[in-house]
PDB file of N, CA and C in Angstrom:
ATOM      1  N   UNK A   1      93.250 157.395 108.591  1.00  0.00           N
ATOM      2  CA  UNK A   1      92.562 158.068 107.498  1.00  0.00           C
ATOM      3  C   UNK A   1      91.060 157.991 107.733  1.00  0.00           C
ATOM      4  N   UNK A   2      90.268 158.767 107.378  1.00  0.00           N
ATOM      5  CA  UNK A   2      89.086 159.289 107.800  1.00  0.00           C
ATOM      6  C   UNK A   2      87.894 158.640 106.858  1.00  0.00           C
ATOM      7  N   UNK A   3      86.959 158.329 106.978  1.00  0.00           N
ATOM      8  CA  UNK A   3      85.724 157.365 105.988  1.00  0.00           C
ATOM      9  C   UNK A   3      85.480 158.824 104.846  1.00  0.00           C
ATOM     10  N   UNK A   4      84.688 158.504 103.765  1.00  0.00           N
ATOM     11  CA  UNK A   4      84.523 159.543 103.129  1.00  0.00           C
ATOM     12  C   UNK A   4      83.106 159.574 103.389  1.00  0.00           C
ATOM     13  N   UNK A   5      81.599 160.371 102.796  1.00  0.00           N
ATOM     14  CA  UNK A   5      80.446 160.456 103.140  1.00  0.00           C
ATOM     15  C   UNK A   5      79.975 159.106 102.817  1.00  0.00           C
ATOM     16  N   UNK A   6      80.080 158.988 101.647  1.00  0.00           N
ATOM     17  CA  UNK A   6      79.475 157.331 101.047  1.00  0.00           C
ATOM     18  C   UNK A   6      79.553 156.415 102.053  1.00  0.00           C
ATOM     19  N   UNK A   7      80.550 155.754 102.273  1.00  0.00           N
ATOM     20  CA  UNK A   7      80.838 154.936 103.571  1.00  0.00           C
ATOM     21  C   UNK A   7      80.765 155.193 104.859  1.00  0.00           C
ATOM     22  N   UNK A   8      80.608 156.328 105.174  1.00  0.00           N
ATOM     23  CA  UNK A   8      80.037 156.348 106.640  1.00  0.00           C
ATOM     24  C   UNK A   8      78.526 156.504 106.845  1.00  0.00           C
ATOM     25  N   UNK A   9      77.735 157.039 105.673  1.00  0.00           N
ATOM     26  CA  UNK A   9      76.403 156.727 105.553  1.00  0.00           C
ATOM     27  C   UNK A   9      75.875 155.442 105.686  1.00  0.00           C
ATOM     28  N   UNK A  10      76.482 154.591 104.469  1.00  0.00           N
ATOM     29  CA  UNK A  10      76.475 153.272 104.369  1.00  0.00           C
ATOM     30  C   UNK A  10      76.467 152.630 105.938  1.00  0.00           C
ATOM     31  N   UNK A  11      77.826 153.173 106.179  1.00  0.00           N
ATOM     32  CA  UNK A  11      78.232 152.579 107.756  1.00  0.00           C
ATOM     33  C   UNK A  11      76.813 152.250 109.077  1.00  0.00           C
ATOM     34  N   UNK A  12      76.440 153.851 109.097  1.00  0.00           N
ATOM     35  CA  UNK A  12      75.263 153.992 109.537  1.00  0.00           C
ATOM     36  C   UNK A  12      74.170 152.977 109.038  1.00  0.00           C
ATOM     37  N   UNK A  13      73.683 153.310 107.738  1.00  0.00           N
ATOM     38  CA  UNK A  13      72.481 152.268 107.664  1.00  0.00           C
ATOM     39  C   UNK A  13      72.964 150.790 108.355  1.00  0.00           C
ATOM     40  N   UNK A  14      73.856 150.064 108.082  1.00  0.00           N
ATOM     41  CA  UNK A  14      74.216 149.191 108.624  1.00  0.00           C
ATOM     42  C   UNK A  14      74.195 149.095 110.163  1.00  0.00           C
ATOM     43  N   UNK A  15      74.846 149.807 110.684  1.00  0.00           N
ATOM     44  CA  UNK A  15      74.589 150.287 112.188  1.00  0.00           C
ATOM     45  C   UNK A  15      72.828 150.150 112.761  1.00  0.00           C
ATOM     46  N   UNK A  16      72.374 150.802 111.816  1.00  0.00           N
ATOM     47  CA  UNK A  16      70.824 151.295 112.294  1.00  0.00           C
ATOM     48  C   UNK A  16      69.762 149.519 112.261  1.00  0.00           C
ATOM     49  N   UNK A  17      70.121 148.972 110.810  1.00  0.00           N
ATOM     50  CA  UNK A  17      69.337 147.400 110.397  1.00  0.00           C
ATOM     51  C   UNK A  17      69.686 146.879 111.385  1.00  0.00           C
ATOM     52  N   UNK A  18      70.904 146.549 112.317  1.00  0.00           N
ATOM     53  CA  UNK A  18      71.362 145.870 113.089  1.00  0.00           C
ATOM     54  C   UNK A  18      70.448 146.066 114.380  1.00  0.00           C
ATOM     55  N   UNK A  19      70.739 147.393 114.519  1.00  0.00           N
ATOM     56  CA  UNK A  19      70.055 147.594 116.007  1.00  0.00           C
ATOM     57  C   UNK A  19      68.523 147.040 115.550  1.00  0.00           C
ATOM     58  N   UNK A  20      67.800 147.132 114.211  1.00  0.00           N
ATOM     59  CA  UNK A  20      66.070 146.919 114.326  1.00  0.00           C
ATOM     60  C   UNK A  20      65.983 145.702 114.700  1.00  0.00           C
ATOM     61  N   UNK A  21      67.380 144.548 114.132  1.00  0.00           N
ATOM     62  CA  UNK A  21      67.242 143.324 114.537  1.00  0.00           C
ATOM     63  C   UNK A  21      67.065 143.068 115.921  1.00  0.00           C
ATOM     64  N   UNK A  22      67.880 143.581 116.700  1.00  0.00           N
ATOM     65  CA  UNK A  22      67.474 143.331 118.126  1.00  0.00           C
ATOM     66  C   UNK A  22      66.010 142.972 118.982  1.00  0.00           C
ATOM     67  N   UNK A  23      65.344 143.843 117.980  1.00  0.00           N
ATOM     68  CA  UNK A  23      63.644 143.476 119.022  1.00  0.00           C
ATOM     69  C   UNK A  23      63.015 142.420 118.328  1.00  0.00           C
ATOM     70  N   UNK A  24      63.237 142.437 117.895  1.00  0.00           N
ATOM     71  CA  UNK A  24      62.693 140.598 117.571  1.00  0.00           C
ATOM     72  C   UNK A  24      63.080 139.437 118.450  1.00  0.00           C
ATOM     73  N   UNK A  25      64.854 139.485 118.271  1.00  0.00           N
ATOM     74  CA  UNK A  25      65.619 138.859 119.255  1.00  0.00           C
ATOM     75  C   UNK A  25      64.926 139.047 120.554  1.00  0.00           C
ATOM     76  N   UNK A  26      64.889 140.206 120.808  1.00  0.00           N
ATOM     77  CA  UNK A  26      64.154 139.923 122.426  1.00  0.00           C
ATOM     78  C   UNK A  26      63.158 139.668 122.714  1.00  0.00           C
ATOM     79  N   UNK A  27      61.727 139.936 121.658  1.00  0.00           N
ATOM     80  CA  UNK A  27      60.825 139.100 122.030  1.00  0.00           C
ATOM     81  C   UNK A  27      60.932 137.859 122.075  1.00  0.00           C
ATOM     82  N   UNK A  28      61.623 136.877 121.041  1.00  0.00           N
ATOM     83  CA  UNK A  28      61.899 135.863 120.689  1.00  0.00           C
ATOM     84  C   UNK A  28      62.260 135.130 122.341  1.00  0.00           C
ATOM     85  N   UNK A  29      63.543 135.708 122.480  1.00  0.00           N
ATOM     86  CA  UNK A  29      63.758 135.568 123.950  1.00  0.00           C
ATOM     87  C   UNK A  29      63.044 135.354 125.221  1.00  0.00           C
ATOM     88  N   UNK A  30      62.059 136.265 125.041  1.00  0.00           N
ATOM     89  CA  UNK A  30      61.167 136.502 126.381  1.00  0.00           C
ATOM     90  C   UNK A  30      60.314 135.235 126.288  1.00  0.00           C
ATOM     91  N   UNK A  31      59.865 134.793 125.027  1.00  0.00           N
ATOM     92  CA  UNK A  31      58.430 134.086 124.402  1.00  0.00           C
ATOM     93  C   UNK A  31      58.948 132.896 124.652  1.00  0.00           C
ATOM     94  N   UNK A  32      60.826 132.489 124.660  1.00  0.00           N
ATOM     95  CA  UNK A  32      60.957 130.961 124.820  1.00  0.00           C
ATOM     96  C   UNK A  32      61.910 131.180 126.625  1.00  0.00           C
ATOM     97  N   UNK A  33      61.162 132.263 127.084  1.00  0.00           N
ATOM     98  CA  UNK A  33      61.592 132.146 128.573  1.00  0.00           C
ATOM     99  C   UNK A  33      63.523 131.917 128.960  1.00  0.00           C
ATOM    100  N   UNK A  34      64.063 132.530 127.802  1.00  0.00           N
ATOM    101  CA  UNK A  34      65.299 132.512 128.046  1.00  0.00           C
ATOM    102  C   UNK A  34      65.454 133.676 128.676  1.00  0.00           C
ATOM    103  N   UNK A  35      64.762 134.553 128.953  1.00  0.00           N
ATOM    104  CA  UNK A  35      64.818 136.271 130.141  1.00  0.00           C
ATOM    105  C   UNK A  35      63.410 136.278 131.313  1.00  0.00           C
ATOM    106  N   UNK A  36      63.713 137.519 131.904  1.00  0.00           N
ATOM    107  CA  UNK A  36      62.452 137.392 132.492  1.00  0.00           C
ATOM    108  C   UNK A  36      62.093 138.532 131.817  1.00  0.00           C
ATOM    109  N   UNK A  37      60.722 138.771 132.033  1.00  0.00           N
ATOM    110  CA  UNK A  37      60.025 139.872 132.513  1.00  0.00           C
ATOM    111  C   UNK A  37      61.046 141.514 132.647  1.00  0.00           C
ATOM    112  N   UNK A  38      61.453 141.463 133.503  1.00  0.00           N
ATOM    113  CA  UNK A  38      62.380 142.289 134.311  1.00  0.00           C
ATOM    114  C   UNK A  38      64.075 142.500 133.280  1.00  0.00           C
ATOM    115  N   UNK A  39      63.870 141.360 133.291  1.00  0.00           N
ATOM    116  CA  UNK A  39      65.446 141.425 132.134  1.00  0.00           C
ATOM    117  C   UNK A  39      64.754 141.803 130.644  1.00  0.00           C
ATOM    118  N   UNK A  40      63.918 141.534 130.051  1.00  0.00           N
ATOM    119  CA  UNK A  40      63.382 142.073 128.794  1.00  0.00           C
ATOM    120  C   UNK A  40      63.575 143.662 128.696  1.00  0.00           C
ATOM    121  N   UNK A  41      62.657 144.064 129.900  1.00  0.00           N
ATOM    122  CA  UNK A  41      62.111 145.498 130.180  1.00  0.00           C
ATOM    123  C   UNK A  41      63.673 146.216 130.212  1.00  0.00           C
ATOM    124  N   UNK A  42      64.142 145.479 130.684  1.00  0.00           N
ATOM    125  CA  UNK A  42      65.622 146.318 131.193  1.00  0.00           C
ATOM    126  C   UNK A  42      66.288 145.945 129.923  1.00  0.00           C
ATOM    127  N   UNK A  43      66.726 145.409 128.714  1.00  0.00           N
ATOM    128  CA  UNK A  43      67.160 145.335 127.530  1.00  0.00           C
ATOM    129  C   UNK A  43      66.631 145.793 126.656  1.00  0.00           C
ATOM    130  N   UNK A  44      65.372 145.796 126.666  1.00  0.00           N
ATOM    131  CA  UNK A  44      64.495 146.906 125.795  1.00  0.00           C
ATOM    132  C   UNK A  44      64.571 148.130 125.786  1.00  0.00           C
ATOM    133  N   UNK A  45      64.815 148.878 127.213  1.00  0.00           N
ATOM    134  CA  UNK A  45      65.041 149.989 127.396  1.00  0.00           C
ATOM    135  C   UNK A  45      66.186 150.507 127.038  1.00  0.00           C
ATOM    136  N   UNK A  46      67.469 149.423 127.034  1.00  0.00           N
ATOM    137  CA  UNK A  46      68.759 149.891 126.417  1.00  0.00           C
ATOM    138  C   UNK A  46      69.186 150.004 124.717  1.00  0.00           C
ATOM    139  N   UNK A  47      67.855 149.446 123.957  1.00  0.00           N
ATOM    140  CA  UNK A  47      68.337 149.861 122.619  1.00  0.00           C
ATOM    141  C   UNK A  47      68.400 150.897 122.655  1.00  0.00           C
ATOM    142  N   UNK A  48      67.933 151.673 122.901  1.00  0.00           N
ATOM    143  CA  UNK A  48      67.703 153.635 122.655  1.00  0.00           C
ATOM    144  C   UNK A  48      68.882 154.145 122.820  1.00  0.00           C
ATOM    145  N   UNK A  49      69.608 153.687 124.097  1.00  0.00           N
ATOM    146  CA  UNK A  49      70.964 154.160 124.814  1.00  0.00           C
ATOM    147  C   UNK A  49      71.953 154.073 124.186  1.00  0.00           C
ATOM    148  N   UNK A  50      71.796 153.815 122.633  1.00  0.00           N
ATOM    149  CA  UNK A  50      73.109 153.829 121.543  1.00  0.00           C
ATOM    150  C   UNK A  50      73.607 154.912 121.316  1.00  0.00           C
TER     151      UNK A  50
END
């Protein structure tokens, strides 16, 4: 059975907050040297690729 508009909107915003969380996470990351340089750039570049 299929979402109705309400809930797949909803769905989305949820979808969307999630992904903003990510760049924090990765600066966070980079700043306590758990990535490099190179691995940042290359994870940064893949939020978009959703």
């Amino acid at each position: 059975m299929g979402q109705s508009y309400p809930e797949f909107k909803r769905f989305v915003g949820y979808a969307i907050r999630s992904l903003a969380e990510v760049i924090p996470c990765l600066y966070k990351a980079k700043m306590h040297n758990y990535n490099s340089e190179e691995q940042f750039t290359v994870n940064y570049k893949l939020r978009f690729c959703v």
